[in-house]
PDB file of N, CA and C in Angstrom:
ATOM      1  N   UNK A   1      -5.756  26.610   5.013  1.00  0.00           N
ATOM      2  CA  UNK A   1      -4.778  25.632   4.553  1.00  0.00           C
ATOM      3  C   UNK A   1      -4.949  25.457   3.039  1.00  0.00           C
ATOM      4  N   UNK A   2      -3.905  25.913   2.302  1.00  0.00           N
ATOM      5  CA  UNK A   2      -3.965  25.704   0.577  1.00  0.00           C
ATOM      6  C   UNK A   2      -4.602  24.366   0.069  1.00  0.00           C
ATOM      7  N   UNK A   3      -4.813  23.981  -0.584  1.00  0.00           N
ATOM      8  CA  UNK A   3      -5.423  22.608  -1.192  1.00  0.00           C
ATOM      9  C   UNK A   3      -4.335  21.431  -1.281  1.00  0.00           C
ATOM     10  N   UNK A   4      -2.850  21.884  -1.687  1.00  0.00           N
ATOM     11  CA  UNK A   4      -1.977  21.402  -1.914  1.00  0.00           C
ATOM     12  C   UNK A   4      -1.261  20.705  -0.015  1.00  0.00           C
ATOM     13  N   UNK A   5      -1.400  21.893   0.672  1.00  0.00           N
ATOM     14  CA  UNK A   5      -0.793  21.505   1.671  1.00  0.00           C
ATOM     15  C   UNK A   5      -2.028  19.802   2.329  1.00  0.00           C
ATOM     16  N   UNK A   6      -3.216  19.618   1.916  1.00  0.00           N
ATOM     17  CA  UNK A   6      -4.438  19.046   2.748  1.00  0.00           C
ATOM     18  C   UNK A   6      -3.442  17.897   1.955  1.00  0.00           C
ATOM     19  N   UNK A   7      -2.684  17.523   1.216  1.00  0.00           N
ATOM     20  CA  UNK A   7      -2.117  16.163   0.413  1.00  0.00           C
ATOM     21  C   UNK A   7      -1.422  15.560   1.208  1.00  0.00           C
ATOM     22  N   UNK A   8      -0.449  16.718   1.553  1.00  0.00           N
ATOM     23  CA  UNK A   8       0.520  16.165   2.334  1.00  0.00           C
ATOM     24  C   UNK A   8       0.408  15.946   3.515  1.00  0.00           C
ATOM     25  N   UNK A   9      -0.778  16.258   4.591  1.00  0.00           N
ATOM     26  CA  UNK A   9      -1.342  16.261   5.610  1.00  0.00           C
ATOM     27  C   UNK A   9      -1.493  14.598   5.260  1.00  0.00           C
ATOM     28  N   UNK A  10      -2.346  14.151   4.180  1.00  0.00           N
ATOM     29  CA  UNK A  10      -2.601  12.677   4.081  1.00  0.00           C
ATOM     30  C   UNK A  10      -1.538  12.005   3.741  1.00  0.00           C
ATOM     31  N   UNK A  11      -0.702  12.395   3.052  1.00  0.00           N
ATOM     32  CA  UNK A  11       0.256  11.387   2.504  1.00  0.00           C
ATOM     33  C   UNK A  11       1.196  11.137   4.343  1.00  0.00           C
ATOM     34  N   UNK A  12       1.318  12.325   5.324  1.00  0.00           N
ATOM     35  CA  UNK A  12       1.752  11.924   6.421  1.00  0.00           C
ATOM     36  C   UNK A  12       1.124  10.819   7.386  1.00  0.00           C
ATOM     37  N   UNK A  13      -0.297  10.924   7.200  1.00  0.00           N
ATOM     38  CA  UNK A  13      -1.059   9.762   7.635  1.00  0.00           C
ATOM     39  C   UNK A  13      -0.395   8.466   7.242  1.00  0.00           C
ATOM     40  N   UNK A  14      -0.534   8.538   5.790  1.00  0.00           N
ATOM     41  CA  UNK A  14      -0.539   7.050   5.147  1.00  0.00           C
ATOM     42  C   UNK A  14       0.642   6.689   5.444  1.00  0.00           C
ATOM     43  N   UNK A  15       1.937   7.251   5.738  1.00  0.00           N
ATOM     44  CA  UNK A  15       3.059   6.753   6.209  1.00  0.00           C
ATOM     45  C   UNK A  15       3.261   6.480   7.571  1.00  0.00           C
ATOM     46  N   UNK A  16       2.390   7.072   8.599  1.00  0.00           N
ATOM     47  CA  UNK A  16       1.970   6.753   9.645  1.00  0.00           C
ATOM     48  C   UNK A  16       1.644   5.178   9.932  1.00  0.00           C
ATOM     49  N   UNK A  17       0.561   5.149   9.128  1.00  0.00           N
ATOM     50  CA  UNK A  17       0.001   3.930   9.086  1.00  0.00           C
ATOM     51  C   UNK A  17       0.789   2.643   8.376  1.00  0.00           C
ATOM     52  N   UNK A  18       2.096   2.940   7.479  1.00  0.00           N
ATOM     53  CA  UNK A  18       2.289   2.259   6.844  1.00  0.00           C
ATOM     54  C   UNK A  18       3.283   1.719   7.827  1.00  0.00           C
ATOM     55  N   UNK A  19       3.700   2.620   8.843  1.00  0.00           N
ATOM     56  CA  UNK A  19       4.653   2.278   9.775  1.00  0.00           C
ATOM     57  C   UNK A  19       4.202   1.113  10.485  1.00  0.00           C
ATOM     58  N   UNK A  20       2.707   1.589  11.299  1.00  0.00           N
ATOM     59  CA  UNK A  20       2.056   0.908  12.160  1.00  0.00           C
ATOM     60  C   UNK A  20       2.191  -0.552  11.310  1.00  0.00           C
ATOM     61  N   UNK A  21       1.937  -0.985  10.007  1.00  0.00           N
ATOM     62  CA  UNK A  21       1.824  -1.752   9.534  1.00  0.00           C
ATOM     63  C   UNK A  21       2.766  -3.115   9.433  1.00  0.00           C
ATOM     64  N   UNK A  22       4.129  -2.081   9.139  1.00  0.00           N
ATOM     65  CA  UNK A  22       5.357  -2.335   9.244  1.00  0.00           C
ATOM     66  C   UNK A  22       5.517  -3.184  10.448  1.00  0.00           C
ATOM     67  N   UNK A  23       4.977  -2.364  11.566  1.00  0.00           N
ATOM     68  CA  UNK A  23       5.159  -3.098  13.054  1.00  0.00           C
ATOM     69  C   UNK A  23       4.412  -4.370  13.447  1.00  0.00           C
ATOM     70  N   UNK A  24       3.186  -4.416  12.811  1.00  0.00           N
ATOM     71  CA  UNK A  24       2.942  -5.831  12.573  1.00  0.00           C
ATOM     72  C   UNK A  24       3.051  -6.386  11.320  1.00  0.00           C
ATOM     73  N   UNK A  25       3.919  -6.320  10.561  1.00  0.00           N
ATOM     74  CA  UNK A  25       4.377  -7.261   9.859  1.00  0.00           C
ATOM     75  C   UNK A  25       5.657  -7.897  10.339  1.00  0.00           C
ATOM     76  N   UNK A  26       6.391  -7.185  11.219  1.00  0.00           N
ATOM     77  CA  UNK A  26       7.555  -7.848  11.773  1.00  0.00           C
ATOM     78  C   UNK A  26       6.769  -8.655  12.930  1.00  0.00           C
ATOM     79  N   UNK A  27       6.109  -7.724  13.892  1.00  0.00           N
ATOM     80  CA  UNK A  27       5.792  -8.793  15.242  1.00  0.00           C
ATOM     81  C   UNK A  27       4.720  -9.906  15.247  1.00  0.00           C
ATOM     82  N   UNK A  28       4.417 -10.017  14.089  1.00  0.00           N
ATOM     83  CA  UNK A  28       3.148 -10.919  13.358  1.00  0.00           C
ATOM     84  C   UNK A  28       3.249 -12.255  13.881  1.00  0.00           C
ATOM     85  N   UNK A  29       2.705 -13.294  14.574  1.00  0.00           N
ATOM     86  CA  UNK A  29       2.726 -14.078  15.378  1.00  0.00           C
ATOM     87  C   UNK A  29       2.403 -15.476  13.868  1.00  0.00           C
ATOM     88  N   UNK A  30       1.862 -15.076  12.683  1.00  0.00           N
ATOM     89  CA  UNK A  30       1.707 -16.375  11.258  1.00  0.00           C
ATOM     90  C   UNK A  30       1.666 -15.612  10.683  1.00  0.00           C
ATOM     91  N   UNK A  31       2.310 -16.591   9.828  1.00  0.00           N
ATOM     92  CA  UNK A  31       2.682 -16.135   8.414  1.00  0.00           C
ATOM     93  C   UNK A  31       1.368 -14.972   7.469  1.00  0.00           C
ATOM     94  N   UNK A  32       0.449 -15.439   7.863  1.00  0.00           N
ATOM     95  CA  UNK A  32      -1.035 -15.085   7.195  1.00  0.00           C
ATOM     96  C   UNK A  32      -1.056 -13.670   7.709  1.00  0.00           C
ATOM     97  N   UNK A  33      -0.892 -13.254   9.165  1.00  0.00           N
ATOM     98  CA  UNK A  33      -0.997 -12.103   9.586  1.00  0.00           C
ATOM     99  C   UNK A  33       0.197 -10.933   8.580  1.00  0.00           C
ATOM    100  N   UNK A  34       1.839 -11.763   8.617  1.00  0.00           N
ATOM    101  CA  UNK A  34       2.617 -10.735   8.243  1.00  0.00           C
ATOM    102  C   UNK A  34       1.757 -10.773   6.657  1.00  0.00           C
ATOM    103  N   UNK A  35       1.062 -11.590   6.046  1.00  0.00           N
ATOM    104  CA  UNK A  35       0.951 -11.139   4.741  1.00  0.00           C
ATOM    105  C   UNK A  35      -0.011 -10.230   4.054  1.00  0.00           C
ATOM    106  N   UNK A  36      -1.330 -10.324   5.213  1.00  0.00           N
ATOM    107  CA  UNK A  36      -1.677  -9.129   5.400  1.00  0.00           C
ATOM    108  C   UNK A  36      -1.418  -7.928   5.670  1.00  0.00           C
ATOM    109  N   UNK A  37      -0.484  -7.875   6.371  1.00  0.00           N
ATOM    110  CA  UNK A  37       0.056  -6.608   6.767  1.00  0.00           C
ATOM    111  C   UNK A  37       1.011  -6.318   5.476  1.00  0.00           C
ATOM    112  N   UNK A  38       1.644  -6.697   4.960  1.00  0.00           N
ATOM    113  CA  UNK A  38       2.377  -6.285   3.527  1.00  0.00           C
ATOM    114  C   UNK A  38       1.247  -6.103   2.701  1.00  0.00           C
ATOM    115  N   UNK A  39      -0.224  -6.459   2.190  1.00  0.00           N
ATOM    116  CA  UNK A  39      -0.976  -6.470   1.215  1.00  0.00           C
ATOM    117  C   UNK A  39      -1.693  -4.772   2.042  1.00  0.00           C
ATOM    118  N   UNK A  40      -1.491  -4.841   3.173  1.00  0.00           N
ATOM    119  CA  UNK A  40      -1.870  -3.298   3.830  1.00  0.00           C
ATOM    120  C   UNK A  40      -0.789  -2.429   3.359  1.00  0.00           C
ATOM    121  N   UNK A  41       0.377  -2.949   3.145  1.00  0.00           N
ATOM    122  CA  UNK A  41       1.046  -1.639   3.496  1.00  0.00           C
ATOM    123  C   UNK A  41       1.213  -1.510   0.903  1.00  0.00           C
ATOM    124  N   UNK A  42       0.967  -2.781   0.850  1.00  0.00           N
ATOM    125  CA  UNK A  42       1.237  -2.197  -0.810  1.00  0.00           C
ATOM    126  C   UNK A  42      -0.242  -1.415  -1.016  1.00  0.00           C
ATOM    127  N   UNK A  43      -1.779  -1.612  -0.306  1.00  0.00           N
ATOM    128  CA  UNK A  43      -2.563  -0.627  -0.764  1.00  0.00           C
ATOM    129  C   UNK A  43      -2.433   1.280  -0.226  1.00  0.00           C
ATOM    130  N   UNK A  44      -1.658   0.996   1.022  1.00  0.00           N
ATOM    131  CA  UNK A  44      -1.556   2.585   1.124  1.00  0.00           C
ATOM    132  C   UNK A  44      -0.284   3.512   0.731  1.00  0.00           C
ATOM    133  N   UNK A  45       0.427   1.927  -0.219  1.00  0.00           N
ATOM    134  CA  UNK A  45       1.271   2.623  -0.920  1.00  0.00           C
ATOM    135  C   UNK A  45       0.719   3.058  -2.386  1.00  0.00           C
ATOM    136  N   UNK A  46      -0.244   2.754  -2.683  1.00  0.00           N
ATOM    137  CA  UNK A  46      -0.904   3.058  -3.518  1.00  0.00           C
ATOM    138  C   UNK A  46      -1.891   4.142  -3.473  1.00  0.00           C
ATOM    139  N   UNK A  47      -2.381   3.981  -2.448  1.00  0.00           N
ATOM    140  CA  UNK A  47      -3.069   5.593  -2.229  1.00  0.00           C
ATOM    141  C   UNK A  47      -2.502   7.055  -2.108  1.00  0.00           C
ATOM    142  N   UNK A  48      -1.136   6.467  -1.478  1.00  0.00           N
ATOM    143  CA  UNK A  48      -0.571   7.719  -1.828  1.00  0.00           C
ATOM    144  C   UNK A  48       0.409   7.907  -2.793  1.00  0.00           C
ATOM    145  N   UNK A  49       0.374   7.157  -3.593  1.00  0.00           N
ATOM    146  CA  UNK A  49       0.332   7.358  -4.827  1.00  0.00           C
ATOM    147  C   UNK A  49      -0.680   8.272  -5.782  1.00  0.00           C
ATOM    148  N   UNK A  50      -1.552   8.220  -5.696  1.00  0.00           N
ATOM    149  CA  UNK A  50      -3.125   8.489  -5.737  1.00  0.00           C
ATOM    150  C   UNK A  50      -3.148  10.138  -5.275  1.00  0.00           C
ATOM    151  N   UNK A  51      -2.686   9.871  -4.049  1.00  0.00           N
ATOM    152  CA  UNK A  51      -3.050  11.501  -3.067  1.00  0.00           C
ATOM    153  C   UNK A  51      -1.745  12.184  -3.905  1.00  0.00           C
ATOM    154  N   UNK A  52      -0.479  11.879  -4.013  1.00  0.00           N
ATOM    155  CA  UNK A  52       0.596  12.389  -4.312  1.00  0.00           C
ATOM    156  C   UNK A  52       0.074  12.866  -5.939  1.00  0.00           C
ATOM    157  N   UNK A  53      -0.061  12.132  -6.782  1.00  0.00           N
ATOM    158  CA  UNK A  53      -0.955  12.583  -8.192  1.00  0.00           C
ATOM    159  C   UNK A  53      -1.785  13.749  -8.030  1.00  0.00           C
ATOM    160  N   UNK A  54      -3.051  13.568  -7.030  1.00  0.00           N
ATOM    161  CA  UNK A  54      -3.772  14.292  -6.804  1.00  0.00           C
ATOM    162  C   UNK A  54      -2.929  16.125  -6.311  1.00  0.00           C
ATOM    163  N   UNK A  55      -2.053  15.478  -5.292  1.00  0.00           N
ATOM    164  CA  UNK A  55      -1.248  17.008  -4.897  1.00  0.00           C
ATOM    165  C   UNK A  55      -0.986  17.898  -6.309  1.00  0.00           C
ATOM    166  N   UNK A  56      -0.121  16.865  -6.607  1.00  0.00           N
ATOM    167  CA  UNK A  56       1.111  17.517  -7.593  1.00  0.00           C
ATOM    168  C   UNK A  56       0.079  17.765  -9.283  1.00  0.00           C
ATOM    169  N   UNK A  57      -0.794  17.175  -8.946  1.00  0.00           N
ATOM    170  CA  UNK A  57      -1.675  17.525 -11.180  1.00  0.00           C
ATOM    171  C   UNK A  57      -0.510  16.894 -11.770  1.00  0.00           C
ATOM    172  N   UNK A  58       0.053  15.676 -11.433  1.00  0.00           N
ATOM    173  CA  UNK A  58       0.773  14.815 -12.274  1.00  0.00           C
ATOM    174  C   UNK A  58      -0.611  13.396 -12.333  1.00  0.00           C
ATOM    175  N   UNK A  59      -0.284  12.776 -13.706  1.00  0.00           N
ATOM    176  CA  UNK A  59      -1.367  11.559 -14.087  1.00  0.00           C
ATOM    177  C   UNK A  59      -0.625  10.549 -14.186  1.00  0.00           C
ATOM    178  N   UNK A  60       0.574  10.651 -14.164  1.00  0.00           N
ATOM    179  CA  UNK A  60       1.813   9.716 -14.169  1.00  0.00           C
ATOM    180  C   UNK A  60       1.611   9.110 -12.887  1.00  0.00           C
ATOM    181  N   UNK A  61       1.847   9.560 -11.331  1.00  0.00           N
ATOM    182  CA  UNK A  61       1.293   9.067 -10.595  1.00  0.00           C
ATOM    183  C   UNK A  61       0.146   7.770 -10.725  1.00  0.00           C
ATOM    184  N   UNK A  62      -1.282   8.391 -10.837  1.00  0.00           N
ATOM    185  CA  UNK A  62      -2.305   7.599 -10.938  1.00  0.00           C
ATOM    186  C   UNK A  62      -1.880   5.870 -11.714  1.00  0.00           C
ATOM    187  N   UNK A  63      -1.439   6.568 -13.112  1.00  0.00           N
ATOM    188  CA  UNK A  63      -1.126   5.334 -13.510  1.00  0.00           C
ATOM    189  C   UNK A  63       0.054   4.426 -13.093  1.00  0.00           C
ATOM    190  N   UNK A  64       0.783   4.696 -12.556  1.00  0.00           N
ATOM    191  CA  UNK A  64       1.464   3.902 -11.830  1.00  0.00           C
ATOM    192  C   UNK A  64       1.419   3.621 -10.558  1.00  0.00           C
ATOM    193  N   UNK A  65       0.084   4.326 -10.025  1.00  0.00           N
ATOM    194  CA  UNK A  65      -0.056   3.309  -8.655  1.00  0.00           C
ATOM    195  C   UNK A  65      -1.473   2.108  -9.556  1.00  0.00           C
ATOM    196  N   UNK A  66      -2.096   2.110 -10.150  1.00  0.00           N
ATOM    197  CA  UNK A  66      -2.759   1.332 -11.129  1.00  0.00           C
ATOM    198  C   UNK A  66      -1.753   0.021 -11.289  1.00  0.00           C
ATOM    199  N   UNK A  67      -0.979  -0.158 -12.015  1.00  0.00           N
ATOM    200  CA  UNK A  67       0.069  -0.846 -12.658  1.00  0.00           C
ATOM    201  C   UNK A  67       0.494  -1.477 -10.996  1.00  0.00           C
ATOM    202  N   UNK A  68       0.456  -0.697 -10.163  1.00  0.00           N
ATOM    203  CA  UNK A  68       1.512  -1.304  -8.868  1.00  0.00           C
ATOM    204  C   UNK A  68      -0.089  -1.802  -7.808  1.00  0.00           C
ATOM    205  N   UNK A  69      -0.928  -1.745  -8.378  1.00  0.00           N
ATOM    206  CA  UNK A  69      -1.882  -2.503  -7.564  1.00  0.00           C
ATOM    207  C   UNK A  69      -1.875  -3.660  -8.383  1.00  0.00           C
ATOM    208  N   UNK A  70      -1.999  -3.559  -9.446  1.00  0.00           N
ATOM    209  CA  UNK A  70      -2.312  -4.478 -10.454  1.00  0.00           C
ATOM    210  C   UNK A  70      -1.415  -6.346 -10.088  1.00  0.00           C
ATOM    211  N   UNK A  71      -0.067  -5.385  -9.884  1.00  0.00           N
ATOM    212  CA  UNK A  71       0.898  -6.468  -9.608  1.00  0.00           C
ATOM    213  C   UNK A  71       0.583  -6.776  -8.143  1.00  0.00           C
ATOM    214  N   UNK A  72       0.529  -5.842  -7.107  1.00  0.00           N
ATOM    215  CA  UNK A  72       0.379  -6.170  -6.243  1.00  0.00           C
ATOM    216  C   UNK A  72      -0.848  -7.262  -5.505  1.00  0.00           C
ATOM    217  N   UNK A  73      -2.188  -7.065  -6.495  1.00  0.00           N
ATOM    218  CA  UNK A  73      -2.774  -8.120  -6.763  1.00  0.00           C
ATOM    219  C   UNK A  73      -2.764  -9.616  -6.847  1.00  0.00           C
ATOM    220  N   UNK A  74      -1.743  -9.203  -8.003  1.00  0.00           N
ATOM    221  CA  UNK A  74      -1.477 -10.825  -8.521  1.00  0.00           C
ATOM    222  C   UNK A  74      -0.687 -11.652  -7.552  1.00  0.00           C
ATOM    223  N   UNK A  75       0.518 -10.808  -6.584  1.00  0.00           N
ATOM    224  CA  UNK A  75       1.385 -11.140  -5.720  1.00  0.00           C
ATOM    225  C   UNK A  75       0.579 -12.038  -4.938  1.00  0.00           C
ATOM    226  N   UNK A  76      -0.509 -11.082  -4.974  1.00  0.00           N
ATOM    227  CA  UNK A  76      -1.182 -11.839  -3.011  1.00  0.00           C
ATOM    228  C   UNK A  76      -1.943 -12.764  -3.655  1.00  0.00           C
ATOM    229  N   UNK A  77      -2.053 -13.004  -4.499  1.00  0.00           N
ATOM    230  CA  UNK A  77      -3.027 -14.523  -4.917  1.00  0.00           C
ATOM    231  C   UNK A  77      -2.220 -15.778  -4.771  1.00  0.00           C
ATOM    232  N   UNK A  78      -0.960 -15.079  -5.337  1.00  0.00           N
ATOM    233  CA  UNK A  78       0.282 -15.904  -5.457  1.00  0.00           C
ATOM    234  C   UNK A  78       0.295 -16.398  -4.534  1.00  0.00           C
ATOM    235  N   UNK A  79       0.814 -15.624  -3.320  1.00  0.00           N
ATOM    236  CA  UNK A  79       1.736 -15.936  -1.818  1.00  0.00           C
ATOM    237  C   UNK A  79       0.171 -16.668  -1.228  1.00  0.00           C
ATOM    238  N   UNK A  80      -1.261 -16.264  -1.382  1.00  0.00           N
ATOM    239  CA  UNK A  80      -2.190 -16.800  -0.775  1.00  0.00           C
ATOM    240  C   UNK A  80      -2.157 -18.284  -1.442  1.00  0.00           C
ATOM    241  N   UNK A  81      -2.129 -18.477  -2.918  1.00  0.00           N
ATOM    242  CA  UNK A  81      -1.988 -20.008  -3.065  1.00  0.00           C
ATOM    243  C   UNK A  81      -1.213 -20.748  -2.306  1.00  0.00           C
ATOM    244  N   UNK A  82       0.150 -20.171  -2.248  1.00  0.00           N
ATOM    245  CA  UNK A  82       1.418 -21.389  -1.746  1.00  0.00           C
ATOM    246  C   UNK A  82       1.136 -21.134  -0.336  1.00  0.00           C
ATOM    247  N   UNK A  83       0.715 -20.209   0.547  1.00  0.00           N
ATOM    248  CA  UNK A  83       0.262 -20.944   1.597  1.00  0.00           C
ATOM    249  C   UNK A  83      -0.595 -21.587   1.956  1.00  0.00           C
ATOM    250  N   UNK A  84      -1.841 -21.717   1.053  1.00  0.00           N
ATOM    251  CA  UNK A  84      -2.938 -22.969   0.578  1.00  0.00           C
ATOM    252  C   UNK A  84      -2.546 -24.493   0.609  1.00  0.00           C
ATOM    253  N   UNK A  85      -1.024 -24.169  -0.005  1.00  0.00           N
ATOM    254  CA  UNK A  85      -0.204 -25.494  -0.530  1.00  0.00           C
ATOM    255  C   UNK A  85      -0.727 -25.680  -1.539  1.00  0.00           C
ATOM    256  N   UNK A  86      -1.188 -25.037  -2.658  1.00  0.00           N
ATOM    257  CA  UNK A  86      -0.989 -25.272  -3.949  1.00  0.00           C
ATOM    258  C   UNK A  86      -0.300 -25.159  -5.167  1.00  0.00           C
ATOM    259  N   UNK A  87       1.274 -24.997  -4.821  1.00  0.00           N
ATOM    260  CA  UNK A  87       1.947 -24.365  -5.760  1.00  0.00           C
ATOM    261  C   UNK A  87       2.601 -25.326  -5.445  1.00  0.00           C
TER     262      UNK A  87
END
């Protein structure tokens, strides 16, 4: 198996999983669960980000799954305060 093809082998995973994720973020019984499951599905959108860079010898990738964790970060502090009730 070429080196290139072992990427896309993962990047099929991570959409796998992002599905599974998907499925409990809709059937999520609190709020806390679906927001985990979105803070799951923005890190393995970031990994394959990561793996997709890695496939392709693009660095453009990397840094913009960087930048999209970065935010994605800040999001979940966010959405974790106001369901704290501090906002």
């Amino acid at each position: 198996m070429p080196f290139s093809e072992i990427f896309l082998v993962v990047g099929s995973l991570l959409v796998i999983f992002m599905i599974l994720s998907l499925i409990r973020a809709v059937l999520g019984p609190t709020i806390p669960d679906r927001v985990v499951a979105l803070d799951t599905i923005n890190t393995l959108v970031v990994a394959s980000m990561v793996a997709l860079g890695a496939g392709y010898k693009e660095v453009i990738y990397i840094d913009v799954a960087i930048v999209y964790a970065i935010l994605s970060f800040i999001a979940t502090l966010y959405i974790a305060k106001y369901l704290e009730g501090g906002i």
